[in-house]
PDB file of N, CA and C in Angstrom:
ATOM      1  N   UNK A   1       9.017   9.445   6.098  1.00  0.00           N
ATOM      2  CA  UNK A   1       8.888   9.031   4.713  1.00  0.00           C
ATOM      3  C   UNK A   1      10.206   8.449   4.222  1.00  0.00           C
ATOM      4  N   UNK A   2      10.670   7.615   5.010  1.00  0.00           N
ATOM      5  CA  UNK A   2      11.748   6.648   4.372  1.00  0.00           C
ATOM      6  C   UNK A   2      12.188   5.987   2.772  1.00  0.00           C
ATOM      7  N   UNK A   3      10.779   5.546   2.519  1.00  0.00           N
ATOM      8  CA  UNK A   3      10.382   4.248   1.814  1.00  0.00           C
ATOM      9  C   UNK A   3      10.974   5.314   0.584  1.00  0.00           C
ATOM     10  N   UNK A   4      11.606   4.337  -0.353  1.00  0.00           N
ATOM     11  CA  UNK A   4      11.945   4.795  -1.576  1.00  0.00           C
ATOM     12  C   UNK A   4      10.908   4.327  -2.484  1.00  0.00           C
ATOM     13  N   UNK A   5      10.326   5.182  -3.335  1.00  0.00           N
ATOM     14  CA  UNK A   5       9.095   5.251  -4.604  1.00  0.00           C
ATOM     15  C   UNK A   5       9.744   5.324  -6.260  1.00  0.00           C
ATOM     16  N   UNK A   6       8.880   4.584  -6.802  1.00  0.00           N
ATOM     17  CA  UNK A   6       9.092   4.935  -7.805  1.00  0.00           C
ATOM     18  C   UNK A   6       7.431   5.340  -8.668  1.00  0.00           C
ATOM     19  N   UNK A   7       7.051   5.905  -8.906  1.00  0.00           N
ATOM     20  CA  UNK A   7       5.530   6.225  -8.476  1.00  0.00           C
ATOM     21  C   UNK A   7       5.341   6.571 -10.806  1.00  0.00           C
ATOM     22  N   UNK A   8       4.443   5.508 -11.561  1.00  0.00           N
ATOM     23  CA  UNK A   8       4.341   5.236 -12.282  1.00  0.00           C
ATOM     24  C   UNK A   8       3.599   6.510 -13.624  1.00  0.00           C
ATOM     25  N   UNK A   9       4.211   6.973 -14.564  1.00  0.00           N
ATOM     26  CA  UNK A   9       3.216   7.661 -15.084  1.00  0.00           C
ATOM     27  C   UNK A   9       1.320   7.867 -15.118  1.00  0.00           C
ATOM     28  N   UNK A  10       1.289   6.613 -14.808  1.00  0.00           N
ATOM     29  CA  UNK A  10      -0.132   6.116 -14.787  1.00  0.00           C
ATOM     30  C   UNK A  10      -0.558   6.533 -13.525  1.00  0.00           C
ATOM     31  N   UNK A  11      -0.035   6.181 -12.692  1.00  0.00           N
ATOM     32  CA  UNK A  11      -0.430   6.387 -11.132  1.00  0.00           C
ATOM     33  C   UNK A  11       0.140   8.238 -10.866  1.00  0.00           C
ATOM     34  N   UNK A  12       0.881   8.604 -11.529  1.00  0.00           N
ATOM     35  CA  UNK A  12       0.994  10.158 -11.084  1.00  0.00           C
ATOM     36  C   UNK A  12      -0.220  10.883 -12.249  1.00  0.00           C
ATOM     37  N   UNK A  13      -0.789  10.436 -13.375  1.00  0.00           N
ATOM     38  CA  UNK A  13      -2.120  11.105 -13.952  1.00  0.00           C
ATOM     39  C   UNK A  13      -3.238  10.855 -12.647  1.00  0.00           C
ATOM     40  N   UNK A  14      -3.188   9.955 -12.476  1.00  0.00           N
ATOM     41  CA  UNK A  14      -4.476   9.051 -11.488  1.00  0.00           C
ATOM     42  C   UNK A  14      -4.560   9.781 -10.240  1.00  0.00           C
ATOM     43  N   UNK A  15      -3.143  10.019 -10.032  1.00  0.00           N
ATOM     44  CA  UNK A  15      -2.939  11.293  -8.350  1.00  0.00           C
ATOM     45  C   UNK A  15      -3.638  12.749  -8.850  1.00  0.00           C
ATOM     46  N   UNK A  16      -3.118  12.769 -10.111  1.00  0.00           N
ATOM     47  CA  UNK A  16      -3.644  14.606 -10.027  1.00  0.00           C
ATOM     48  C   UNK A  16      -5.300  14.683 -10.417  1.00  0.00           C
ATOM     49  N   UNK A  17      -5.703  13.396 -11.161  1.00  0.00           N
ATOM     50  CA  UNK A  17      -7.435  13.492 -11.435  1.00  0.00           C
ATOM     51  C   UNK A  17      -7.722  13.357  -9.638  1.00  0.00           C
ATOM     52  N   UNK A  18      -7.486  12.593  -8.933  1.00  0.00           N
ATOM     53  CA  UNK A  18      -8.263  11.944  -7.555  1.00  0.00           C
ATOM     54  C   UNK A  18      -7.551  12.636  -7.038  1.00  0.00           C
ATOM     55  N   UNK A  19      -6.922  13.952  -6.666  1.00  0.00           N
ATOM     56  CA  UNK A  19      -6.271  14.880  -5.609  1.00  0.00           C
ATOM     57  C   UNK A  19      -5.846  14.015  -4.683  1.00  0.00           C
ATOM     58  N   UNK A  20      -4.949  12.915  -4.728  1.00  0.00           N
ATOM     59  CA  UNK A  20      -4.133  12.308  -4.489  1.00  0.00           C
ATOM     60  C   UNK A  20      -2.617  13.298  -4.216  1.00  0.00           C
ATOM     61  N   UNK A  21      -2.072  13.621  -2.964  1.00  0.00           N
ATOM     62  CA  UNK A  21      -0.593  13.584  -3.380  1.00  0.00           C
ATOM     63  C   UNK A  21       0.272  12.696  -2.903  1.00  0.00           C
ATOM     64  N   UNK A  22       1.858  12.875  -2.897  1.00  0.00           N
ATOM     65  CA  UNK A  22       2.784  12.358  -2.841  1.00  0.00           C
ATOM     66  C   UNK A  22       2.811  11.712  -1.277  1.00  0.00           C
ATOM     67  N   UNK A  23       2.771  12.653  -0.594  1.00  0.00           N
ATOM     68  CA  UNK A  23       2.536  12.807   0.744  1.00  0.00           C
ATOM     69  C   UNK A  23       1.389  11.692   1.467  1.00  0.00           C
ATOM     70  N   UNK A  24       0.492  11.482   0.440  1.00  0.00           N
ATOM     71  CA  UNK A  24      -1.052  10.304   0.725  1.00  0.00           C
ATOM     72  C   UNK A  24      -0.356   9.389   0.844  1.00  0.00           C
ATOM     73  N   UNK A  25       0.128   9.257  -0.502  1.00  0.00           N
ATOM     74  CA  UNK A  25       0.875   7.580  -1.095  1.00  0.00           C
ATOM     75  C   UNK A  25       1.773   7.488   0.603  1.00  0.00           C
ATOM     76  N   UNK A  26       2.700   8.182   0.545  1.00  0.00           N
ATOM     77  CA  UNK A  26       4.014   8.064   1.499  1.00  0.00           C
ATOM     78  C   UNK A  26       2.950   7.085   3.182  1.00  0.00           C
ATOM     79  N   UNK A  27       2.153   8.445   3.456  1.00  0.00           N
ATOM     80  CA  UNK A  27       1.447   7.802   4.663  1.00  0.00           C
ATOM     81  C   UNK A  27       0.377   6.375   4.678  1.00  0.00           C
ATOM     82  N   UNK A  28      -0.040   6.719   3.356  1.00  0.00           N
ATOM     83  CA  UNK A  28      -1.179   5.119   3.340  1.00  0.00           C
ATOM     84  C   UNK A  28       0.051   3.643   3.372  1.00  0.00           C
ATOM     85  N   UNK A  29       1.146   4.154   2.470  1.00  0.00           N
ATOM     86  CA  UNK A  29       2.538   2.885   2.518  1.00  0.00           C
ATOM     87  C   UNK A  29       3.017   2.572   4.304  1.00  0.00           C
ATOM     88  N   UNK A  30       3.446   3.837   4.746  1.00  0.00           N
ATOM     89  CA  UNK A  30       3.534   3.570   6.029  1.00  0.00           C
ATOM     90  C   UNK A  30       3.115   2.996   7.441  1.00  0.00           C
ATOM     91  N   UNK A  31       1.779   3.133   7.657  1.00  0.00           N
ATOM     92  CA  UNK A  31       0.720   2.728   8.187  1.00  0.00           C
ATOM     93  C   UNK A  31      -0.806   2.376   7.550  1.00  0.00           C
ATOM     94  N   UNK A  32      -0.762   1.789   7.073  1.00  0.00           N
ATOM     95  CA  UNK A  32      -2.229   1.339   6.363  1.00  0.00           C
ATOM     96  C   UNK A  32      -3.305   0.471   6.873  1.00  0.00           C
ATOM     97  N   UNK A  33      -4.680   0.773   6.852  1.00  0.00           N
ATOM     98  CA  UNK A  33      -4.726   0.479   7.767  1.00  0.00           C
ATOM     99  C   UNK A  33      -5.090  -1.127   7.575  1.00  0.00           C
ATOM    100  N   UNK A  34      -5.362  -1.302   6.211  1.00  0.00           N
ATOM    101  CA  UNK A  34      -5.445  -2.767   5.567  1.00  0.00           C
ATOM    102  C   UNK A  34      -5.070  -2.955   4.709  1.00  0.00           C
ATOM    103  N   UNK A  35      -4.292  -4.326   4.223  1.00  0.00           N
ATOM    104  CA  UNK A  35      -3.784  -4.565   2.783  1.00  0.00           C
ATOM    105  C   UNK A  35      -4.422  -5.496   2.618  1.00  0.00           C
ATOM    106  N   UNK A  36      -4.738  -6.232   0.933  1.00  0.00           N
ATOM    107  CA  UNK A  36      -5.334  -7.101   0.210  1.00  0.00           C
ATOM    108  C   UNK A  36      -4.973  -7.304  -1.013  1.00  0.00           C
ATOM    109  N   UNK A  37      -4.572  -8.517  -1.440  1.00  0.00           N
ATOM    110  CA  UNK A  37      -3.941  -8.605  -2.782  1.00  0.00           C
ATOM    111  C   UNK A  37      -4.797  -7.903  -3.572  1.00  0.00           C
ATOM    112  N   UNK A  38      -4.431  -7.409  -4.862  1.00  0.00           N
ATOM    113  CA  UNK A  38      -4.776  -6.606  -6.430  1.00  0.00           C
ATOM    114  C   UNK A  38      -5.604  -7.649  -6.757  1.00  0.00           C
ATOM    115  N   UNK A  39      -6.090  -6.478  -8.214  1.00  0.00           N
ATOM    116  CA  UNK A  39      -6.855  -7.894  -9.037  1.00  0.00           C
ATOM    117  C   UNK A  39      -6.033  -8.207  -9.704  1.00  0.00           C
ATOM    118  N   UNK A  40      -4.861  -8.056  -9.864  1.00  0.00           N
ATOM    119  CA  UNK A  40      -3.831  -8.735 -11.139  1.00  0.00           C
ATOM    120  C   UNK A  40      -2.530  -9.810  -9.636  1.00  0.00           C
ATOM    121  N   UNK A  41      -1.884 -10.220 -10.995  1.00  0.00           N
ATOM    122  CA  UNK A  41      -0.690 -11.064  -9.848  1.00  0.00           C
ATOM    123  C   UNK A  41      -0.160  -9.910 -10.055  1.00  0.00           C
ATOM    124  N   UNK A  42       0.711 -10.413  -8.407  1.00  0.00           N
ATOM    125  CA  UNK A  42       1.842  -9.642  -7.766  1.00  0.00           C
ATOM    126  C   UNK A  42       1.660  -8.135  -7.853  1.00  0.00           C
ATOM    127  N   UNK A  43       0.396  -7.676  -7.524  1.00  0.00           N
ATOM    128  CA  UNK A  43      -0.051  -6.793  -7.115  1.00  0.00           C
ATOM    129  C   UNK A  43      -0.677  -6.581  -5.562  1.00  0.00           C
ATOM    130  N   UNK A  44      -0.534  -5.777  -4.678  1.00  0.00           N
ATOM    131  CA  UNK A  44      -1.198  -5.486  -3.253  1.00  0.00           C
ATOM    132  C   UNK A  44      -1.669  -3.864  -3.205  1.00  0.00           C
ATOM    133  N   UNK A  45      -2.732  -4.261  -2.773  1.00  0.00           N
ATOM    134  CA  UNK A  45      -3.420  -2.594  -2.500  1.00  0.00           C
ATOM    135  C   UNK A  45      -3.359  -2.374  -1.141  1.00  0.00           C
ATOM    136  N   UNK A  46      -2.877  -1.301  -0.915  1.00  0.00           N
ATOM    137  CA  UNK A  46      -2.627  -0.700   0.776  1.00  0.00           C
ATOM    138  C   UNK A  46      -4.088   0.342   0.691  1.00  0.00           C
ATOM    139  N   UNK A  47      -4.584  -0.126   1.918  1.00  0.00           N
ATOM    140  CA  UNK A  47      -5.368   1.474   2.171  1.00  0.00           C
ATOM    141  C   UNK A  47      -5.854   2.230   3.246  1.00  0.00           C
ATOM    142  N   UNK A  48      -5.743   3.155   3.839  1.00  0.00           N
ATOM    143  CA  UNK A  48      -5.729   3.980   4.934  1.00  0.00           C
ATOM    144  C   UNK A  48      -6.675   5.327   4.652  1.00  0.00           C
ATOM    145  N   UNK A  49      -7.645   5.486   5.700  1.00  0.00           N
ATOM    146  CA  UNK A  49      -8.628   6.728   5.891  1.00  0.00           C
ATOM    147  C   UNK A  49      -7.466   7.584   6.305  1.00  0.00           C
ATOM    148  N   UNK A  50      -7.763   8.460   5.609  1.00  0.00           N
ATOM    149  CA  UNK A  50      -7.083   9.710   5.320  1.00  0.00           C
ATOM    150  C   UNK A  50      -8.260  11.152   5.271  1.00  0.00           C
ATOM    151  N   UNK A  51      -9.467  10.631   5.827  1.00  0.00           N
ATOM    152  CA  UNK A  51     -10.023  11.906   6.062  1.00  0.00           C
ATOM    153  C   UNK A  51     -10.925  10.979   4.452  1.00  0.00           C
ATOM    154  N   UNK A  52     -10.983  10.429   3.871  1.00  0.00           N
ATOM    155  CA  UNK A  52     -11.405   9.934   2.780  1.00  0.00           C
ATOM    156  C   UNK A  52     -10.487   8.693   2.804  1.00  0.00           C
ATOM    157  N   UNK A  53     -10.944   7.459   2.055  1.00  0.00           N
ATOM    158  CA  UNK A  53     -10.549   5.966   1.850  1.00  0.00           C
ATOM    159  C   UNK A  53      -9.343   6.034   0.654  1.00  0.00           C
ATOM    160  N   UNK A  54      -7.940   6.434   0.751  1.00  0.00           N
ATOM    161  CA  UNK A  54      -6.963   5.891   0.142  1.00  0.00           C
ATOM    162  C   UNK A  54      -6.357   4.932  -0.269  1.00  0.00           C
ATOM    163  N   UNK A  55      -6.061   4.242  -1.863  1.00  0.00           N
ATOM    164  CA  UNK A  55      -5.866   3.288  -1.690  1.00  0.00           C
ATOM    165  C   UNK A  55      -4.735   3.562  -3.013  1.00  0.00           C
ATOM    166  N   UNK A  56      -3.759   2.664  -2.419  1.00  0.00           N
ATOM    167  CA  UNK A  56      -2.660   2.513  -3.633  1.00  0.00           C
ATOM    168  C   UNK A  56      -2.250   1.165  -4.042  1.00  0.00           C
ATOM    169  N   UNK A  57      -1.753   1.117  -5.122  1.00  0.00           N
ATOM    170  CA  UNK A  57      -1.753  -0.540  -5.302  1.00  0.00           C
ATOM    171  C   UNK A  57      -0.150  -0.598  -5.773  1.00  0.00           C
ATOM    172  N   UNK A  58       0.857  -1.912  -5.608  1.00  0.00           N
ATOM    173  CA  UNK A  58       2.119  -1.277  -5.881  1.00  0.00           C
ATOM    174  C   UNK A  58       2.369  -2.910  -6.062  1.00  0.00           C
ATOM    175  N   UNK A  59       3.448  -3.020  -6.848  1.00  0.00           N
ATOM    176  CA  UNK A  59       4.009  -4.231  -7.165  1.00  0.00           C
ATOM    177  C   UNK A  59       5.091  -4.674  -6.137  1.00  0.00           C
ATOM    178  N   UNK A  60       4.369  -6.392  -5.919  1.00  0.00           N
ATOM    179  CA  UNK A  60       5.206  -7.187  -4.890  1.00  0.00           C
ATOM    180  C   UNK A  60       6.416  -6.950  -4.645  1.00  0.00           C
ATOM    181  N   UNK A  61       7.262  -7.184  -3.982  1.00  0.00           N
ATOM    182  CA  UNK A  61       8.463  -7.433  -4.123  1.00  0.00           C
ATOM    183  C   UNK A  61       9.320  -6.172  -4.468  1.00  0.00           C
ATOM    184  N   UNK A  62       8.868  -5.088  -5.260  1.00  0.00           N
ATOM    185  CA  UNK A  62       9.646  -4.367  -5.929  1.00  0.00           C
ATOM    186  C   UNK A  62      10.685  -3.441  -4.791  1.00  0.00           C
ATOM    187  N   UNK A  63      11.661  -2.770  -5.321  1.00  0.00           N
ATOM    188  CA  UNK A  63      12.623  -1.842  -4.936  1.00  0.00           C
ATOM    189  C   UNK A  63      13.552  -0.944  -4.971  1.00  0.00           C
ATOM    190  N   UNK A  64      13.113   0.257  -5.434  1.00  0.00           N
ATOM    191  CA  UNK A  64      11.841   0.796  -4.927  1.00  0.00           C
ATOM    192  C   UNK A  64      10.826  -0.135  -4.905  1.00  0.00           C
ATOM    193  N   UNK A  65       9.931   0.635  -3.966  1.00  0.00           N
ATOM    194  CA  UNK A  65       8.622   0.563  -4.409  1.00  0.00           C
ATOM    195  C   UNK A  65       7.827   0.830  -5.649  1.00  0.00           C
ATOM    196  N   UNK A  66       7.410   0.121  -6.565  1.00  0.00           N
ATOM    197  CA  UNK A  66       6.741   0.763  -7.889  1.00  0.00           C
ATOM    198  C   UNK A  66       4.976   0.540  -7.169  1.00  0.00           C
ATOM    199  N   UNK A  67       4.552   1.921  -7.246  1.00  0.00           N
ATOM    200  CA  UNK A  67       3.148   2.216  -7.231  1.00  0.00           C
ATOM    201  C   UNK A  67       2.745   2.679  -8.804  1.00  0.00           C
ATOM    202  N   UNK A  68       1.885   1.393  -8.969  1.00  0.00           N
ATOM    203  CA  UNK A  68       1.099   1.194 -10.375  1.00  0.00           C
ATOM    204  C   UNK A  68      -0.238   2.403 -10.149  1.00  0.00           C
ATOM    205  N   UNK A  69      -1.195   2.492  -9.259  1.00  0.00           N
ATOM    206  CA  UNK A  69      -1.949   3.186  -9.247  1.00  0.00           C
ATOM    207  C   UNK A  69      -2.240   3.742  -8.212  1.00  0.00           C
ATOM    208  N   UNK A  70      -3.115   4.787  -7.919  1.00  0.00           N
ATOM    209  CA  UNK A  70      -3.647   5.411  -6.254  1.00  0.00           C
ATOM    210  C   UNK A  70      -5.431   5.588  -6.481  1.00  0.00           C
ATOM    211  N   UNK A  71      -6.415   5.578  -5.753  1.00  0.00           N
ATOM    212  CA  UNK A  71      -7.555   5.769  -6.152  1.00  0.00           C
ATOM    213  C   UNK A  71      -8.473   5.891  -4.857  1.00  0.00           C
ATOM    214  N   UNK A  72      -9.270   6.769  -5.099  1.00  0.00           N
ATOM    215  CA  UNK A  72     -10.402   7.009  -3.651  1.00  0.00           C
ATOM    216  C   UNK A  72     -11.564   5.866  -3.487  1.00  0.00           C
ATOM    217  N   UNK A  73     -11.741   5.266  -2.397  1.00  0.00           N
ATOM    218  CA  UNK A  73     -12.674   4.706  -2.475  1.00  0.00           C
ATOM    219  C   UNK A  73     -13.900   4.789  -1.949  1.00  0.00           C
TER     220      UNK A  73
END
């Protein structure tokens, strides 16, 4: 778990409704098993089976990483 986060009020409510943790985000960023741009610009959603369909969405470019949201699919 290298990757530096900056993980968004919005997206840490969104983790604790969808039993999302820290630990999801870290592994779906790391190996995922597909990415696809957001519905907004300069947005990308990563997502990786995790025993269930994880998906986080995080702004381009950023650095940290800013993860806007996380959600089951």
């Amino acid at each position: 778990m290298n990757r530096r986060l900056s993980i968004s009020g919005h997206a840490r409510r969104r983790m604790r409704q969808r039993g999302i943790t820290e630990t999801d985000i870290h592994r779906v960023l790391e190996a995922p098993d597909i990415s696809r741009p957001g519905n907004e610009p300069n947005r990308t959603v990563y997502e990786r089976n995790l025993g269930k369909v994880t998906c986080v969405v995080t702004v381009d470019g950023s650095n940290p990483v800013i993860v806007v949201t996380a959600f089951i699919k």
